[in-house]
Each structure stands twice: as structure tokens, then as C-alpha cells.
C-alpha atoms as a PDB file:
ATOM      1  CA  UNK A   1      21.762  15.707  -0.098  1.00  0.00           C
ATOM      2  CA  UNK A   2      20.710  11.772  -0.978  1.00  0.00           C
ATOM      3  CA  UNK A   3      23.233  10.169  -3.209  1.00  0.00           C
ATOM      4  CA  UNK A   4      21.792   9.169  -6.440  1.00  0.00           C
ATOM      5  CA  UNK A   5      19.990   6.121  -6.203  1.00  0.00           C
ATOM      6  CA  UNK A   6      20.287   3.431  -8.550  1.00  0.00           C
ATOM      7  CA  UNK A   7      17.071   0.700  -9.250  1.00  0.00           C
ATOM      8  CA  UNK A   8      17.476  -2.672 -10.740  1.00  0.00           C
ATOM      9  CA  UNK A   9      14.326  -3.850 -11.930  1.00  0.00           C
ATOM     10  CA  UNK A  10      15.283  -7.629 -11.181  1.00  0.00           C
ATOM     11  CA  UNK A  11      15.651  -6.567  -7.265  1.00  0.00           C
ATOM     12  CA  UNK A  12      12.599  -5.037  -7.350  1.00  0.00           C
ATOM     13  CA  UNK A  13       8.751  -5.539  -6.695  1.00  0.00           C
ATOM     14  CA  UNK A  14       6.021  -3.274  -6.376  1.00  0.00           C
ATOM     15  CA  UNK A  15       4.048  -3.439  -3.257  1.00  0.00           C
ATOM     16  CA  UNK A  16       0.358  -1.972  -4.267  1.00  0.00           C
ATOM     17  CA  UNK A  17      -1.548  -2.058  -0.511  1.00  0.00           C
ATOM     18  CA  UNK A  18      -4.963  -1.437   0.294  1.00  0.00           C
ATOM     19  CA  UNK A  19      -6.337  -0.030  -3.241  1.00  0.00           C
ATOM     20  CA  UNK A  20      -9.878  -0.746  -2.367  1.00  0.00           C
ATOM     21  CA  UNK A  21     -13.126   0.662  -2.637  1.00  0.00           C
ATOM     22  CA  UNK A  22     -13.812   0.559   1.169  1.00  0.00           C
ATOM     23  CA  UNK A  23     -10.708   3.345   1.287  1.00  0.00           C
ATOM     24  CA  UNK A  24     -10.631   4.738  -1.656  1.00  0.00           C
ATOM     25  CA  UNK A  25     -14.770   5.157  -3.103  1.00  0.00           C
ATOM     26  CA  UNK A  26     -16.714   7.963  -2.078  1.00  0.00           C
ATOM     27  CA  UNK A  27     -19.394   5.370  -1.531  1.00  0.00           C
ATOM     28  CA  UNK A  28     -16.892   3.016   0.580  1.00  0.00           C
ATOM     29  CA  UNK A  29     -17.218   2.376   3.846  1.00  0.00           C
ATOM     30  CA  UNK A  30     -13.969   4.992   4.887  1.00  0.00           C
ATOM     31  CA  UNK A  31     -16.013   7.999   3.510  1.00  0.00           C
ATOM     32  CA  UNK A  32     -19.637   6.574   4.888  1.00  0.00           C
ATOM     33  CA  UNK A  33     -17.983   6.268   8.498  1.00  0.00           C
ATOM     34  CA  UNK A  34     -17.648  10.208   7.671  1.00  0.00           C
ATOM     35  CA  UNK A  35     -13.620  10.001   7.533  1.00  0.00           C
ATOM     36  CA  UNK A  36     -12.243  12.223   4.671  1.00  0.00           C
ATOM     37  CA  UNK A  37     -10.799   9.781   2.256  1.00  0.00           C
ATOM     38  CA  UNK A  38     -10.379  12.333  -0.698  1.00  0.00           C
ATOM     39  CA  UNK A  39      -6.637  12.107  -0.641  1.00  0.00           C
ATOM     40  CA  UNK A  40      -6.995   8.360  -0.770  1.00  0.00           C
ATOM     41  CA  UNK A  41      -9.375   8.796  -4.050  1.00  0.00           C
ATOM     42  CA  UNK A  42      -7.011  11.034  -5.579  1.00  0.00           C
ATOM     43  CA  UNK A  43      -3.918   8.350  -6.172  1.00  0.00           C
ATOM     44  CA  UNK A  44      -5.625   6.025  -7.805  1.00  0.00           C
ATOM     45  CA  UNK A  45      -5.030   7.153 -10.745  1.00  0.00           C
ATOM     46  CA  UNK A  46      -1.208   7.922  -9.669  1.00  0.00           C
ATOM     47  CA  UNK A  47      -1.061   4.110  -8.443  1.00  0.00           C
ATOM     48  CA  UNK A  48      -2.273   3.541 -12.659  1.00  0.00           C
ATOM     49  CA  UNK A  49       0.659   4.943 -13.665  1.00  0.00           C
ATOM     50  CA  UNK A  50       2.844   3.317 -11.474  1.00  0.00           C
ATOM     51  CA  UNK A  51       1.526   0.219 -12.024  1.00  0.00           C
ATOM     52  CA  UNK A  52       2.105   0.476 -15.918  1.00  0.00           C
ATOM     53  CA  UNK A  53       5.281   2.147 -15.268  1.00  0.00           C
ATOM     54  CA  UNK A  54       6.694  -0.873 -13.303  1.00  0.00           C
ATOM     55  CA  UNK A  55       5.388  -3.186 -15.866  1.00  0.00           C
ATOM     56  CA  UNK A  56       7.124  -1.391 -18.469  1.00  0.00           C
ATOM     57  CA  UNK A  57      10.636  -1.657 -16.258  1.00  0.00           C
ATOM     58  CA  UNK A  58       9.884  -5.574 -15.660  1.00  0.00           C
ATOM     59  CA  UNK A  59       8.859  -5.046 -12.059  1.00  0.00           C
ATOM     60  CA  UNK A  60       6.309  -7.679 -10.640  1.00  0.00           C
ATOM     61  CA  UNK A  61       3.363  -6.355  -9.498  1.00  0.00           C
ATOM     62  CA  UNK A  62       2.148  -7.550  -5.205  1.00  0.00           C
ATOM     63  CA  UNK A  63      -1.320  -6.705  -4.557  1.00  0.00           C
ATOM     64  CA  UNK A  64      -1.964  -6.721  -0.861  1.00  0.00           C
ATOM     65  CA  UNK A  65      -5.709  -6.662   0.032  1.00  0.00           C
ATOM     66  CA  UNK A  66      -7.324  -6.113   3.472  1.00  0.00           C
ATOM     67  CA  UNK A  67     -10.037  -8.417   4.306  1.00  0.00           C
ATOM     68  CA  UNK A  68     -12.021  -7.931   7.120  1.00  0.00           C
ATOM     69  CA  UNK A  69     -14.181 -11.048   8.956  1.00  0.00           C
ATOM     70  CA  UNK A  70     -17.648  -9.630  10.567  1.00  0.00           C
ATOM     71  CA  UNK A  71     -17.409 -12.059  13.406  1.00  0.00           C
ATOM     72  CA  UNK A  72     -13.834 -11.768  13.932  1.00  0.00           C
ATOM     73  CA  UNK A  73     -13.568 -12.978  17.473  1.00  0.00           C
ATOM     74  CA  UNK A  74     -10.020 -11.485  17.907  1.00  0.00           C
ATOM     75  CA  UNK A  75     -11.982  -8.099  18.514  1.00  0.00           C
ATOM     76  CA  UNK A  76     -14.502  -8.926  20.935  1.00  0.00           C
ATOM     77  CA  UNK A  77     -12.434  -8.849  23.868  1.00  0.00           C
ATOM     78  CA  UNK A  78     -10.471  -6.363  23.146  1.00  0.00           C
ATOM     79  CA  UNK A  79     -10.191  -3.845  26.327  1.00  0.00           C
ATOM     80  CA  UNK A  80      -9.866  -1.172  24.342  1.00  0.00           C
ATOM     81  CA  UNK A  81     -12.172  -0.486  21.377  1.00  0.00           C
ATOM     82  CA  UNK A  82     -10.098  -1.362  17.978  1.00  0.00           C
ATOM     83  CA  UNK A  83      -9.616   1.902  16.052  1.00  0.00           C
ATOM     84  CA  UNK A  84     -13.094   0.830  13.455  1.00  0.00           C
ATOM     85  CA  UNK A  85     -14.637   0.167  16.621  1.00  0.00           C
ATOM     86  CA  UNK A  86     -13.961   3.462  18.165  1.00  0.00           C
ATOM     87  CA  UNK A  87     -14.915   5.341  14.863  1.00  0.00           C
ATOM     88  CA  UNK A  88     -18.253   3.233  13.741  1.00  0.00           C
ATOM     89  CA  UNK A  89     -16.128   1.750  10.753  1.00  0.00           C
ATOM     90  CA  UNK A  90     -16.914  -0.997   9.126  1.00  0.00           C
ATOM     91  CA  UNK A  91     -14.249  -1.723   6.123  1.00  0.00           C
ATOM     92  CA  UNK A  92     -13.480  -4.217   3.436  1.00  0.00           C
ATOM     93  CA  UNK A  93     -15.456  -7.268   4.842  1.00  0.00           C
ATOM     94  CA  UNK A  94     -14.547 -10.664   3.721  1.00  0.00           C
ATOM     95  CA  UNK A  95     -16.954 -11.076   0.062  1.00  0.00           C
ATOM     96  CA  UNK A  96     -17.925  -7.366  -0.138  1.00  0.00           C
ATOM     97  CA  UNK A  97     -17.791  -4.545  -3.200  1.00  0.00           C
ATOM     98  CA  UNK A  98     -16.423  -2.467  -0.242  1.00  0.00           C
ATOM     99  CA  UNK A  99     -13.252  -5.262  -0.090  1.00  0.00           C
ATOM    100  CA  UNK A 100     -12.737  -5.193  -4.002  1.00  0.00           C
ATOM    101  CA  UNK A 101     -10.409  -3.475  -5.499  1.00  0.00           C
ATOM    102  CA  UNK A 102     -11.202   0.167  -6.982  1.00  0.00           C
ATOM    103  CA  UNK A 103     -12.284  -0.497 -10.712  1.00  0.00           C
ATOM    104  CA  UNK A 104      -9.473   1.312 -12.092  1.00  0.00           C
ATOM    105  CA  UNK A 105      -6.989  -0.538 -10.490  1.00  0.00           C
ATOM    106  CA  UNK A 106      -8.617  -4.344 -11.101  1.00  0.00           C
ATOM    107  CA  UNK A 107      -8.975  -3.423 -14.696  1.00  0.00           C
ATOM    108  CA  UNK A 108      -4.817  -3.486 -14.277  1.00  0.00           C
ATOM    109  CA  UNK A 109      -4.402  -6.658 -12.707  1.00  0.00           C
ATOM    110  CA  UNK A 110      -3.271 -10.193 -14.526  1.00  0.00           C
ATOM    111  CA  UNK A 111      -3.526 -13.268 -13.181  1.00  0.00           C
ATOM    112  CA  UNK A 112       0.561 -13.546 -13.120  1.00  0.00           C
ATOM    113  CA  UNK A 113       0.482 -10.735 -10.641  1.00  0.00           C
ATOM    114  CA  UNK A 114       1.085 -11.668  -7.139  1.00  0.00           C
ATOM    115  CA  UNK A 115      -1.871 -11.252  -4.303  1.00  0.00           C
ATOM    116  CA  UNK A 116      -1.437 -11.413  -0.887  1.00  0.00           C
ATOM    117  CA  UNK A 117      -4.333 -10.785   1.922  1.00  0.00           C
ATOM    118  CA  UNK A 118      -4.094  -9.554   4.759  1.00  0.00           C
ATOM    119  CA  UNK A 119      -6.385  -8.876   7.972  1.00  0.00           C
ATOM    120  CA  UNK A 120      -4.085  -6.406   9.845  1.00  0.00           C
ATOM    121  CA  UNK A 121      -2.063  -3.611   8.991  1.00  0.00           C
ATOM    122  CA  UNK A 122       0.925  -4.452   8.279  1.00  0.00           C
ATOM    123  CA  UNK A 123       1.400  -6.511   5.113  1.00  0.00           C
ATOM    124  CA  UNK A 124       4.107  -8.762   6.628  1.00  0.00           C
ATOM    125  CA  UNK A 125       2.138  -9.939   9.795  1.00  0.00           C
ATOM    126  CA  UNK A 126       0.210 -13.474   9.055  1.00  0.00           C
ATOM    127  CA  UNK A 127       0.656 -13.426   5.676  1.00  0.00           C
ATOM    128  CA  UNK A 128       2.510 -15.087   2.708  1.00  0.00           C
ATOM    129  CA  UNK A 129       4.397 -11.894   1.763  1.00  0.00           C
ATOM    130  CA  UNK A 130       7.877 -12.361   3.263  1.00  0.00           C
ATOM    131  CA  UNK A 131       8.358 -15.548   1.583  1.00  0.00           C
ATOM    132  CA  UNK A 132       6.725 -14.861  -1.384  1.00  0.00           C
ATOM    133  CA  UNK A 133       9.273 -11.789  -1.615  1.00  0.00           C
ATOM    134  CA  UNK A 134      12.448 -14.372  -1.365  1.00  0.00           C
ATOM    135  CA  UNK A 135      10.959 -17.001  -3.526  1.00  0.00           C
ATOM    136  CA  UNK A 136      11.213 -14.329  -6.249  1.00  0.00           C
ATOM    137  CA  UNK A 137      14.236 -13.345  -5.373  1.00  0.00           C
ATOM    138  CA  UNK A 138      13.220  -9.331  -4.783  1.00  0.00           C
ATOM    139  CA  UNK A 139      14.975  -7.221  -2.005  1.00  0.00           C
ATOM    140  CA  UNK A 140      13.858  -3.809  -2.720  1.00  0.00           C
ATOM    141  CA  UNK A 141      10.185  -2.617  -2.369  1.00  0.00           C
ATOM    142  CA  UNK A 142       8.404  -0.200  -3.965  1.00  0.00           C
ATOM    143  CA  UNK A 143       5.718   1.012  -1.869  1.00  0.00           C
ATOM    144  CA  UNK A 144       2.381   2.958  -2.584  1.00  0.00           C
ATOM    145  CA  UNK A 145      -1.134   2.802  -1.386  1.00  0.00           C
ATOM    146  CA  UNK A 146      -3.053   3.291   1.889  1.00  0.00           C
ATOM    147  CA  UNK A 147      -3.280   4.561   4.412  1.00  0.00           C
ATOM    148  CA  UNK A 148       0.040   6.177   4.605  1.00  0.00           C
ATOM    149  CA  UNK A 149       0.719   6.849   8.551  1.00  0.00           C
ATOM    150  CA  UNK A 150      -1.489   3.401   8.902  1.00  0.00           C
ATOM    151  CA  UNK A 151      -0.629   0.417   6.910  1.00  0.00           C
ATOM    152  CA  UNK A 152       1.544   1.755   4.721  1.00  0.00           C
ATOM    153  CA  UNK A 153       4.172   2.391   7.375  1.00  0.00           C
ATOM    154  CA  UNK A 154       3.387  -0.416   9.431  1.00  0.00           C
ATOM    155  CA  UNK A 155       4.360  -2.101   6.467  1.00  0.00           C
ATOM    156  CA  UNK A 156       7.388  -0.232   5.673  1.00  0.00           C
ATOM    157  CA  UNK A 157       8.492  -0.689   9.676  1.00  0.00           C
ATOM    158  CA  UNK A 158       8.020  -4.841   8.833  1.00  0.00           C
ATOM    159  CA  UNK A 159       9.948  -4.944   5.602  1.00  0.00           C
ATOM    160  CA  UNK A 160      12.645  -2.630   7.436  1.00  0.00           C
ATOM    161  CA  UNK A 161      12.809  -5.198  10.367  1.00  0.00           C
ATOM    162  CA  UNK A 162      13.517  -8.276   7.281  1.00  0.00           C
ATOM    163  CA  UNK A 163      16.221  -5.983   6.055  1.00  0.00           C
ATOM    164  CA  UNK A 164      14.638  -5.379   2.875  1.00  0.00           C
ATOM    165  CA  UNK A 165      15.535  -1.873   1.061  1.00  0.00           C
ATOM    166  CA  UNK A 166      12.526   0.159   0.392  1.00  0.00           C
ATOM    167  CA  UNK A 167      11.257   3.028  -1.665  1.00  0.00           C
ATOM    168  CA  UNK A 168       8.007   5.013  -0.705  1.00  0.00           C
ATOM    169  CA  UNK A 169       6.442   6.576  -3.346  1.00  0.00           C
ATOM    170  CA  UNK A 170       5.093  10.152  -1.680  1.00  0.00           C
ATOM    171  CA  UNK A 171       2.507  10.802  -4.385  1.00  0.00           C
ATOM    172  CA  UNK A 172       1.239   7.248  -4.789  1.00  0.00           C
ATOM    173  CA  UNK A 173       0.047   7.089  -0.921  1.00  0.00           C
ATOM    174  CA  UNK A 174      -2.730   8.835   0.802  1.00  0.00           C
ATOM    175  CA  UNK A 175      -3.865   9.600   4.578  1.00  0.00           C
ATOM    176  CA  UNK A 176      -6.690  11.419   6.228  1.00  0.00           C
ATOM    177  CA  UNK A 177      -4.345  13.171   8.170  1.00  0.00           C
ATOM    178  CA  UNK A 178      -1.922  15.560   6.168  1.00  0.00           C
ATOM    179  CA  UNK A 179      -0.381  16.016   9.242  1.00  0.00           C
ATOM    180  CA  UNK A 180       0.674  12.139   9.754  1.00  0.00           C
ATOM    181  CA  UNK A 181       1.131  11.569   6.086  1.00  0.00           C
ATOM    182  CA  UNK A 182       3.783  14.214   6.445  1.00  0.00           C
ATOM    183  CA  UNK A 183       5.230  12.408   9.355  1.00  0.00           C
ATOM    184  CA  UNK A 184       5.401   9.083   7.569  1.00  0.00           C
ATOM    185  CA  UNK A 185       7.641  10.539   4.775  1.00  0.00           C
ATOM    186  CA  UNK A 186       9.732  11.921   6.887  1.00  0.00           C
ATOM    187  CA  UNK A 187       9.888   8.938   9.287  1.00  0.00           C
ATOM    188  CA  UNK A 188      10.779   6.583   6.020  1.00  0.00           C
ATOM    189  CA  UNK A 189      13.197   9.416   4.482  1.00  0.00           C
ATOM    190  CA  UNK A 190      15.369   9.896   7.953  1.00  0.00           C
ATOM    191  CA  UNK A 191      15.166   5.692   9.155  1.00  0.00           C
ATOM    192  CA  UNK A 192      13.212   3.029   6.842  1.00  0.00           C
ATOM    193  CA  UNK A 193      14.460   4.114   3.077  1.00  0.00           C
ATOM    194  CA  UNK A 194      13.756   6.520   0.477  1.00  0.00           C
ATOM    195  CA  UNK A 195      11.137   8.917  -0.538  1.00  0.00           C
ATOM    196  CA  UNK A 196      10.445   9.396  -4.468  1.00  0.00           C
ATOM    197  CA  UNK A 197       7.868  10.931  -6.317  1.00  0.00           C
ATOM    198  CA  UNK A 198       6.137   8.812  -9.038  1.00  0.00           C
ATOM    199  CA  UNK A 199       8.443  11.259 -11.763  1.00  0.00           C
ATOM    200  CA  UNK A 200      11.482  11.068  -9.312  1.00  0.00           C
ATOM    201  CA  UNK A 201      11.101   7.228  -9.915  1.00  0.00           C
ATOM    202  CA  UNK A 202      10.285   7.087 -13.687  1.00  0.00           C
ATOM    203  CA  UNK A 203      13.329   9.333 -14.171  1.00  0.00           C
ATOM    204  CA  UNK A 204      15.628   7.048 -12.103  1.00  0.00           C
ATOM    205  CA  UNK A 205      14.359   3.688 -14.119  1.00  0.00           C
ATOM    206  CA  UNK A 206      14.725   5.549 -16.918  1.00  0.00           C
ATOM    207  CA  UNK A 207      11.224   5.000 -18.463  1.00  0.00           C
ATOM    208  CA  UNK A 208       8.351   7.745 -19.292  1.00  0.00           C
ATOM    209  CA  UNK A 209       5.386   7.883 -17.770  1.00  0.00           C
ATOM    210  CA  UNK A 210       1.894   6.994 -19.477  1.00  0.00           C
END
């Protein structure tokens, strides 16, 4: 059994990644491509409350946003067909609705909030989050968003690497693929941190849910 875990809100941020409509509309470009992105729409309300829950506890808020480039050159000579490529996806380009965040979720954000973009899948990898972490002096992460088995835990595998401590929260994250979304909690459980559920956590920071 997992020792009781212990959060303080000064050590922590909340990492909120990929809550946008091309992942998580049913008119985005995830669900036009034909992939089943139900489970993605279903969190965002979840990812609400955990937004306003962390706000309540003093938590700073890290949106990370994919952004996609049209005539991204990186992918043209790519041997192998990128995984949009191979599927006929074309998600959260650059100064797009389908790269904006869901409505629900902008209607949350403040301008003291923290953004970071990003244009692969893992949050870390040429982007200003590692630093922006330490600036701010926060070591443990509070992960949600999507996709789970995709850059969620790419993500999670990153932060692990910087030796940050990390919490995924299982019913604020979403996958296509029950099957690897499973996987992914019990990858994080067993090596990269902790798995809570979005009560789990409130309970544990001591704070009720709205």
C-alpha cells in the first residue's frame, strides 16, 4: 500500500497540457480525422475543477499548448510518415480555432497564469518549461490533460528525467486507447510518481471540490 502522501501547495504547480479544441471538440480536428476523442471531451469539465481546486490551494496554474506549423519542414523528410501523417491528421495549427483552447477551459485562464507552447509531445522538449518551473521555485507537478499514453507521459518521462516529483491525475487525462491509458497509469504508479484521482487529491490538500 502507498504511504500517505503529503502536498505543499508552495512546491507545487499544475501542469494543464493539450486542453484544446483540436483534441478535445467533437468538431476538432482529432474527431474529424475519425479518431475517438470522447474520453478526451469528457475531462474537461474534470480539468474545471481541478483548475479551481488548485487555485483555491494557491497552486499556479501552467498551460501547455500544442501548436502545430503547416509547413513544418522538420516533417518532410521524415522516412517514416509522422504519426498525423500516417492517420490524415491535421491538429492545432499555428492561428487556428482547432489550436485554441476548449471554451470552458479559456474562460478559466488569467493573465498571471503561466503558458508555455510547445510543438512536440513532450512539454519539456524546446520549450521554456523547465526553467520556468525553477524560476518559481516548484518541484512537484500536477499533471492532467491529453493524450494520456501520448504527451502526457512523454511529459511525465521528461519531468522524471529533471528529477521533479510528479502526480498524475487518472480522471483529469484522456486517451483513445483505454488500453494505453491504462498502461500509462500504471507505468507512472510503478516508476515516474503517483496516481490520484481528482477527489483522492482534493482530500489530500484538504480543500472541497466545486
Amino acid at each position: 500500500m502507498a504511504e500517505k502522501l503529503t502536498i505543499d501547495p508552495k512546491q507545487a504547480a499544475l501542469v494543464v497540457i493539450d486542453v484544446q479544441n483540436g483534441y478535445c471538440h467533437e468538431r476538432g480536428g482529432l474527431a474529424l480525422a475519425g479518431a475517438n476523442n470522447k474520453p478526451q471531451i469528457a475531462i474537461v469539465p474534470r480539468v474545471k475543477s481541478l483548475v479551481k481546486l488548485c487555485r483555491k490551494a494557491g497552486i499556479p496554474i501552467v498551460w501547455v499548448l500544442q501548436e502545430h506549423y503547416p509547413d513544418d519542414e522538420t516533417r518532410k523528410h521524415h522516412v517514416i510518415p509522422s504519426h498525423m501523417d500516417k492517420r490524415g491528421i491535421s491538429v492545432a495549427m499555428k492561428n487556428t480555432w482547432d489550436g485554441e483552447p476548449v471554451q470552458e477551459l479559456k474562460e478559466e485562464m488569467r493573465p498571471d497564469d503561466h503558458y508555455v507552447k510547445k510543438h512536440r509531445m513532450s512539454s519539456f522538449y524546446g520549450t521554456t518549461l523547465e526553467v520556468l518551473l525553477r524560476m518559481i521555485g516548484r518541484r512537484l507537478l500536477i499533471i492532467s490533460g491529453v493524450s494520456t499514453n501520448v504527451c502526457v507521459e512523454s511529459t511525465i518521462r521528461d519531468a522524471y528525467f529533471r528529477d521533479f516529483d510528479q502526480i498524475l491525475v487518472s480522471d483529469c487525462t484522456a486517451s483513445s486507447f483505454e488500453d494505453l491509458y491504462q498502461a500509462t497509469l500504471k507505468n507512472v504508479e510503478v516508476y515516474f510518481g503517483r496516481v490520484l484521482t481528482l477527489q483522492q487529491l482534493a482530500e489530500t490538500l484538504d480543500i472541497g471540490l466545486e
